[in-house]
N, C-alpha and C. Protein backbone atom coordinates (compact mmCIF):
# COMPACT_ATOMS: atom_id res chain seq x y z
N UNK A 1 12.63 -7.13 17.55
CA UNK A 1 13.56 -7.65 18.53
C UNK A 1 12.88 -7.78 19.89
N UNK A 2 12.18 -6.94 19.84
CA UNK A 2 10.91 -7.16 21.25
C UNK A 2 10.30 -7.92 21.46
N UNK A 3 9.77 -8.84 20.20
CA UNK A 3 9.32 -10.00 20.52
C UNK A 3 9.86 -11.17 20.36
N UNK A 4 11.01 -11.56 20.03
CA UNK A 4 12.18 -12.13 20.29
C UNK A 4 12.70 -11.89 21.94
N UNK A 5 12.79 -10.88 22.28
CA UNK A 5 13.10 -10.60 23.53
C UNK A 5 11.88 -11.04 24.32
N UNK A 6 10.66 -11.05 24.16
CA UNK A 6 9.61 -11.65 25.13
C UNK A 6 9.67 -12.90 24.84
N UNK A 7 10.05 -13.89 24.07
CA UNK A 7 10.05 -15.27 23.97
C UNK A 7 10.79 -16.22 24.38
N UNK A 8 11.70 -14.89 24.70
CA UNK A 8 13.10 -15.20 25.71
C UNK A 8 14.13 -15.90 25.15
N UNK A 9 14.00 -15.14 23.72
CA UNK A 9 15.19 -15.92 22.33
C UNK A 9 16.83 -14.53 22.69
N UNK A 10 16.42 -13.59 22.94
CA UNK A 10 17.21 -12.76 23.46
C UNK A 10 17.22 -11.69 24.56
N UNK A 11 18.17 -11.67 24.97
CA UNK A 11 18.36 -11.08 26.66
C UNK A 11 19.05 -9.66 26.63
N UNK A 12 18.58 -8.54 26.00
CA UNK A 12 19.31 -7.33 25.86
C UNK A 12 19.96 -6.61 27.73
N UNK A 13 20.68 -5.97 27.03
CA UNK A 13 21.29 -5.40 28.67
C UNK A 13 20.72 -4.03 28.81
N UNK A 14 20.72 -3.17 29.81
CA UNK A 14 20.07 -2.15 30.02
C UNK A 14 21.05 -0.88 30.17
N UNK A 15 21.04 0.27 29.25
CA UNK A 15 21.50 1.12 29.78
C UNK A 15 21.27 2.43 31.02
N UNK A 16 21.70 2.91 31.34
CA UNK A 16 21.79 4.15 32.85
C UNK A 16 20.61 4.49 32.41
N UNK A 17 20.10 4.63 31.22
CA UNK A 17 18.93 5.59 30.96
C UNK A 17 17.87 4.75 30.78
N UNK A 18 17.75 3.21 30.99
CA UNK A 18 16.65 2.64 30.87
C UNK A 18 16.93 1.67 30.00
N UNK A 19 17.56 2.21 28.56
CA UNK A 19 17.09 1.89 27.46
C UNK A 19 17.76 0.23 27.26
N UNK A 20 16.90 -0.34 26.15
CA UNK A 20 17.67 -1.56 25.76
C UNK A 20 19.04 -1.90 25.06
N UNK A 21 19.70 -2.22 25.77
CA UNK A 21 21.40 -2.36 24.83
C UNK A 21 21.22 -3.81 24.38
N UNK A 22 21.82 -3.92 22.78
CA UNK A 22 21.70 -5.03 22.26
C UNK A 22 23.50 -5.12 22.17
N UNK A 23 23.74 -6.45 22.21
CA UNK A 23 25.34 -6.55 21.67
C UNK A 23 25.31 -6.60 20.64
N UNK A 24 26.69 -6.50 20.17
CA UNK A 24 27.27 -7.24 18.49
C UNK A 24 26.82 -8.79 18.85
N UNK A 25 26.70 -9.72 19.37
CA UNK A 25 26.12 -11.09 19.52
C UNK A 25 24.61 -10.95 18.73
N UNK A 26 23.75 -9.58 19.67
CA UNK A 26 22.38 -9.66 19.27
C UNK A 26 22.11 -9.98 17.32
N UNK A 27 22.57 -9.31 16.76
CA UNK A 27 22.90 -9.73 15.52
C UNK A 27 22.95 -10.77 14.79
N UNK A 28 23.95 -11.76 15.19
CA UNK A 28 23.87 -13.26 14.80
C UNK A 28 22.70 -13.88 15.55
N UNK A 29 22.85 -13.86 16.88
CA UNK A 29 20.99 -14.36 17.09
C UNK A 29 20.06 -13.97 16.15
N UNK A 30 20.06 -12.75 16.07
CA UNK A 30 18.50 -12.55 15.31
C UNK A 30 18.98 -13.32 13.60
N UNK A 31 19.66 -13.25 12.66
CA UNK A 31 19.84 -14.33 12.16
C UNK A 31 19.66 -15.63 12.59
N UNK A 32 20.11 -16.23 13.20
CA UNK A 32 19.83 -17.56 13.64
C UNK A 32 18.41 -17.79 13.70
N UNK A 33 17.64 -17.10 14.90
CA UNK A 33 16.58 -17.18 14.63
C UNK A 33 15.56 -17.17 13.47
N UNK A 34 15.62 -15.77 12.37
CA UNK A 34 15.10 -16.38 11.52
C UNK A 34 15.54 -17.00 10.51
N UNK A 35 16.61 -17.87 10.92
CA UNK A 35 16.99 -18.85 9.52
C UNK A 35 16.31 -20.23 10.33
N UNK A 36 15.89 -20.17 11.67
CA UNK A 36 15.18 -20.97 12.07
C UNK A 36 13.68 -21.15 12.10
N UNK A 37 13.37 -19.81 11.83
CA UNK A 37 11.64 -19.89 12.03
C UNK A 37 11.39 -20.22 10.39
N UNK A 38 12.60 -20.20 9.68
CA UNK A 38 12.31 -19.82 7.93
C UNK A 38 12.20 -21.87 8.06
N UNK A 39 12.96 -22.69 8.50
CA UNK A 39 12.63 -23.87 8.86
C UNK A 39 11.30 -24.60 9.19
N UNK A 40 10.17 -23.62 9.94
CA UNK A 40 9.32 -24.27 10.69
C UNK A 40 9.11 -24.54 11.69
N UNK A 41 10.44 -23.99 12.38
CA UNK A 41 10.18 -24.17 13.79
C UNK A 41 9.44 -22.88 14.58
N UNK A 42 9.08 -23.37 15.88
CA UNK A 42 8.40 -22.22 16.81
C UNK A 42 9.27 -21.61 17.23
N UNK A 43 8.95 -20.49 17.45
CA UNK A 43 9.91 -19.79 18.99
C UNK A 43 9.99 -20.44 20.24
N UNK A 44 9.50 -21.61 20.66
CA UNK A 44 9.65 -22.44 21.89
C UNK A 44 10.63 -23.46 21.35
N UNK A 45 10.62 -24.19 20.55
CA UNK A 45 11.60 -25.18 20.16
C UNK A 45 12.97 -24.30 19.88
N UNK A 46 13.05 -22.70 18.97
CA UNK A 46 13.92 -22.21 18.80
C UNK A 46 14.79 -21.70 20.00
N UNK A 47 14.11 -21.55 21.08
CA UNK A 47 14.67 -21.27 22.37
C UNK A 47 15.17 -22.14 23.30
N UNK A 48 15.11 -23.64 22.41
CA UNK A 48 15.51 -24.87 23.15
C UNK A 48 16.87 -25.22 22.42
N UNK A 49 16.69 -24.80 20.81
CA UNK A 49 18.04 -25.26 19.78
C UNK A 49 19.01 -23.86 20.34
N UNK A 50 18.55 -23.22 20.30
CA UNK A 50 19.70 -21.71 19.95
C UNK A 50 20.92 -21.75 21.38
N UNK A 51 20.69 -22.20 21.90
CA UNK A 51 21.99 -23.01 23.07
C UNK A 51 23.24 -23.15 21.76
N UNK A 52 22.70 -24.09 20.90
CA UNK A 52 23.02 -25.00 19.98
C UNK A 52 23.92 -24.44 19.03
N UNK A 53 23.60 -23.77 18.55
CA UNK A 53 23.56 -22.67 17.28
C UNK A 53 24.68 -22.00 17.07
N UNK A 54 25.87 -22.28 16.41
CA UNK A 54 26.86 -21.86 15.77
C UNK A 54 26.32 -21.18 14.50
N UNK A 55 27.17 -19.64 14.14
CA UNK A 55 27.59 -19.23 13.08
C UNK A 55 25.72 -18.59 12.49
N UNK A 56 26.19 -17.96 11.23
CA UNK A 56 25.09 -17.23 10.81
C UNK A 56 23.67 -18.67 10.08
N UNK A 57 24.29 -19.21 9.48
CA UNK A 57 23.76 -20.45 9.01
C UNK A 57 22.19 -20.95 9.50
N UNK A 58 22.21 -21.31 10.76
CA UNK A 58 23.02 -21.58 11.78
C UNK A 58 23.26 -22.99 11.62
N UNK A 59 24.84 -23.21 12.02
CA UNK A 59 24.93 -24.69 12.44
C UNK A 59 24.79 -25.18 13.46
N UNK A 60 24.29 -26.43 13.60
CA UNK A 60 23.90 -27.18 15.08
C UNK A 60 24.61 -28.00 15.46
N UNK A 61 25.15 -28.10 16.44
CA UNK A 61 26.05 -28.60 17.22
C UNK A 61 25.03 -29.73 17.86
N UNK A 62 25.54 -30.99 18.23
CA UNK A 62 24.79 -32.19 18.56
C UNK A 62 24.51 -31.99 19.98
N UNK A 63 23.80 -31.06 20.52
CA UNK A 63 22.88 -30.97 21.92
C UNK A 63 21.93 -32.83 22.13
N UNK A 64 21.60 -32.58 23.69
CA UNK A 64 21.20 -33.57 23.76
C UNK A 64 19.39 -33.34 23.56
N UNK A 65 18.81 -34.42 22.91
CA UNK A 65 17.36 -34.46 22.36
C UNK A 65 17.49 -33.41 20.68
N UNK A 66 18.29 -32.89 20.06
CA UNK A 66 18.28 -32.06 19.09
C UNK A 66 17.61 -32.69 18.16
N UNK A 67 18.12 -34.05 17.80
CA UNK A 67 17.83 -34.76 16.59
C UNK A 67 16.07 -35.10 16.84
N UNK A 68 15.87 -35.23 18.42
CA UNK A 68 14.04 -35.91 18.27
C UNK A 68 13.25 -34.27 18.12
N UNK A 69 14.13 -33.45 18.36
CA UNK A 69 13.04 -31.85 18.26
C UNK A 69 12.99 -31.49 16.64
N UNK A 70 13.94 -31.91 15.87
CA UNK A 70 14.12 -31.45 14.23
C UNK A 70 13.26 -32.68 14.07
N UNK A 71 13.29 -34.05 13.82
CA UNK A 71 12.44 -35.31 13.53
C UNK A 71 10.85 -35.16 13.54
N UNK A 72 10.39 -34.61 15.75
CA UNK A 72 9.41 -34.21 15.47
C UNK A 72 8.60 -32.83 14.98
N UNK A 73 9.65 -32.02 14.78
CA UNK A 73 8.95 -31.03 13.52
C UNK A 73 8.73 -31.31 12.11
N UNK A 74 9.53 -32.14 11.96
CA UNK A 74 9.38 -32.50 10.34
C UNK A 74 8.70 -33.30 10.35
N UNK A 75 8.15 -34.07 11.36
CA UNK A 75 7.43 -35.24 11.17
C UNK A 75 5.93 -34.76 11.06
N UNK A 76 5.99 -33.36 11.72
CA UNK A 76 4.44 -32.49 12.04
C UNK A 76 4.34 -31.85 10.66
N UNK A 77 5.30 -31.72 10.16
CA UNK A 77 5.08 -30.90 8.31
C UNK A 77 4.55 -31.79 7.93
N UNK A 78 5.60 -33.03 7.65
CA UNK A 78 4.97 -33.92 6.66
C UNK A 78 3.35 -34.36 6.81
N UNK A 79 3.08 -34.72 7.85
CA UNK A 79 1.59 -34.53 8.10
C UNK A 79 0.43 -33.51 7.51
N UNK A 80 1.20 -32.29 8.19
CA UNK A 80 0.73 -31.19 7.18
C UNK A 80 0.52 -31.13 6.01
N UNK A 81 1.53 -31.41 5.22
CA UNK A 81 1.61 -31.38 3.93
C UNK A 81 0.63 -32.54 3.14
N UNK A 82 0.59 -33.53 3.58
CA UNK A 82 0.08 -34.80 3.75
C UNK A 82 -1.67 -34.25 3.72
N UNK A 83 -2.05 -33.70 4.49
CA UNK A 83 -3.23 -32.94 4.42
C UNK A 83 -3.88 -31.94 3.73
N UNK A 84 -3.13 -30.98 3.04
CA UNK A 84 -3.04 -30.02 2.24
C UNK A 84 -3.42 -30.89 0.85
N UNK A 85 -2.25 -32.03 0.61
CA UNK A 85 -2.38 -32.54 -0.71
C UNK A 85 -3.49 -33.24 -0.84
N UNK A 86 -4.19 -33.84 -0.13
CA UNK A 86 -5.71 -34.71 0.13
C UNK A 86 -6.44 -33.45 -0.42
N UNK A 87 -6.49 -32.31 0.48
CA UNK A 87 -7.50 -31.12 0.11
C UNK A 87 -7.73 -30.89 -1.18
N UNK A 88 -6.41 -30.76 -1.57
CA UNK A 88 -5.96 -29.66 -2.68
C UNK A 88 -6.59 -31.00 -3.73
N UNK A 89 -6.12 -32.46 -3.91
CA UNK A 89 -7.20 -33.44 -4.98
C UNK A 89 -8.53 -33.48 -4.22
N UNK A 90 -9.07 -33.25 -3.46
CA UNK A 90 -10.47 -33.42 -3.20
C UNK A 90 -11.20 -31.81 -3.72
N UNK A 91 -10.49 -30.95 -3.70
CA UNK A 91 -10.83 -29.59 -4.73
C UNK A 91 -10.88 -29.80 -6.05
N UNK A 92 -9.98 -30.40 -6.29
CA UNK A 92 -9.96 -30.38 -7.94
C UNK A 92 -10.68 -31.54 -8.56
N UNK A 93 -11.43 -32.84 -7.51
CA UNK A 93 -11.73 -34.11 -7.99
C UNK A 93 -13.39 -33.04 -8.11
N UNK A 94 -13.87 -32.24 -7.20
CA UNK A 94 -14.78 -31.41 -7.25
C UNK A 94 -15.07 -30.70 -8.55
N UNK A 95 -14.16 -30.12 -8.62
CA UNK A 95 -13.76 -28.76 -9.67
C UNK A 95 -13.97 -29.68 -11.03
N UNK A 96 -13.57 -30.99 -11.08
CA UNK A 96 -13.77 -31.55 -12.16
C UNK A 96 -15.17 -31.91 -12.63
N UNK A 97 -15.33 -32.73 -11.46
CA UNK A 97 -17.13 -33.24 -11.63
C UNK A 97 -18.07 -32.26 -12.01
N UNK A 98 -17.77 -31.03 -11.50
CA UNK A 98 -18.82 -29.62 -11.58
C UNK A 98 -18.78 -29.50 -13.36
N UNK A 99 -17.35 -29.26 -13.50
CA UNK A 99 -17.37 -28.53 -15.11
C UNK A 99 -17.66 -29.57 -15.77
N UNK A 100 -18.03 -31.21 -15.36
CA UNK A 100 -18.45 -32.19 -16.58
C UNK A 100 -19.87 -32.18 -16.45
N UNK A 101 -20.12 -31.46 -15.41
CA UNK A 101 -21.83 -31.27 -15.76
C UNK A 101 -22.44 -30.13 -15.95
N UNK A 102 -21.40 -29.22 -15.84
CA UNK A 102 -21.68 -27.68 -16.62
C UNK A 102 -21.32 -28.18 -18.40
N UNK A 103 -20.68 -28.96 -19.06
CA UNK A 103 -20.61 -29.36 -19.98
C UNK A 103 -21.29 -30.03 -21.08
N UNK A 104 -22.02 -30.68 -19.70
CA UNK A 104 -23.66 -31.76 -19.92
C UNK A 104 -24.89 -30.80 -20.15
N UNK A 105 -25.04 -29.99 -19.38
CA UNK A 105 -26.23 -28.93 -19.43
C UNK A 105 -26.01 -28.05 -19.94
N UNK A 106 -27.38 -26.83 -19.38
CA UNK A 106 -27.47 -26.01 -20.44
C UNK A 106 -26.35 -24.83 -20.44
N UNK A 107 -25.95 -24.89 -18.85
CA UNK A 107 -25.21 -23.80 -18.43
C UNK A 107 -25.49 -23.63 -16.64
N UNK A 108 -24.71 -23.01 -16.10
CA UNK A 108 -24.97 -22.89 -14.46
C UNK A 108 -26.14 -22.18 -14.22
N UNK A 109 -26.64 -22.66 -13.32
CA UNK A 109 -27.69 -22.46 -12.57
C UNK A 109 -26.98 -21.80 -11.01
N UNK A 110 -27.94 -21.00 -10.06
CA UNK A 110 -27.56 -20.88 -8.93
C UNK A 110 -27.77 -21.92 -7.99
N UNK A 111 -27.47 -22.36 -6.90
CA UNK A 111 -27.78 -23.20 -5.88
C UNK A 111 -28.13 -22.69 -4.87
C-alpha cells in the first residue's frame, strides 16, 4: 500500500500517533488498482483512470481522453506482442535448421 501511496494512487490519513489511517474506500482502490495493473496499465496512466473508476470491477465511467489512454495502451501491447511472435518464429525457424543438420551429420560438435 506504500507504494501505491508513493505513486499517488492513494492518499491515507494520519493518525495522533503518526501512523497511516487507511479508510474502508482504501480497499476498493487497492482492488481497482490491481484489476488495473492486471490490464497493463502503469501506475501513471492508473492514476489518471482511477478519478474514473466505479465499483470493484472496476467500471469506467466516460472521463475525458479515457478512450485514447486504453487505445494507446493496447495499441503498445499489440506491438509488443507483435514482437515477441517474430522472436518466438525466428527461434524456432533456428531451432529447426540446427536439428536438420544435426540430422545430416555425425552428431554436435562444439562452436
Amino acid at each position: 500500500m506504500r507504494y501505491y501511496e508513493a505513486q499517488g494512487l492513494l492518499e491515507p490519513g494520519r493518525g495522533a500517533n503518526g501512523y497511516r489511517e487507511y479508510g474502508d474506500d482504501a480497499v476498493l482502490t487497492v482492488a481497482q488498482i490491481r484489476k488495473l495493473l492486471e490490464a497493463g496499465l502503469s501506475t501513471q496512466q492508473i492514476a489518471y483512470l482511477l478519478p474514473c473508476a466505479t465499483g470493484a470491477a472496476p467500471d469506467l465511467e466516460p472521463c475525458p481522453e479515457l478512450l485514447d489512454t486504453l487505445r494507446t495502451r493496447l495499441h503498445g501491447l499489440d506491438e509488443h506482442i507483435g514482437t515477441l511472435v517474430r522472436s518466438r518464429q525466428a527461434l524456432h525457424d533456428y531451432i529447426d535448421a540446427t536439428e536438420r543438420r544435426v540430422s545430416t551429420s555425425a552428431g554436435l560438435r562444439r562452436c
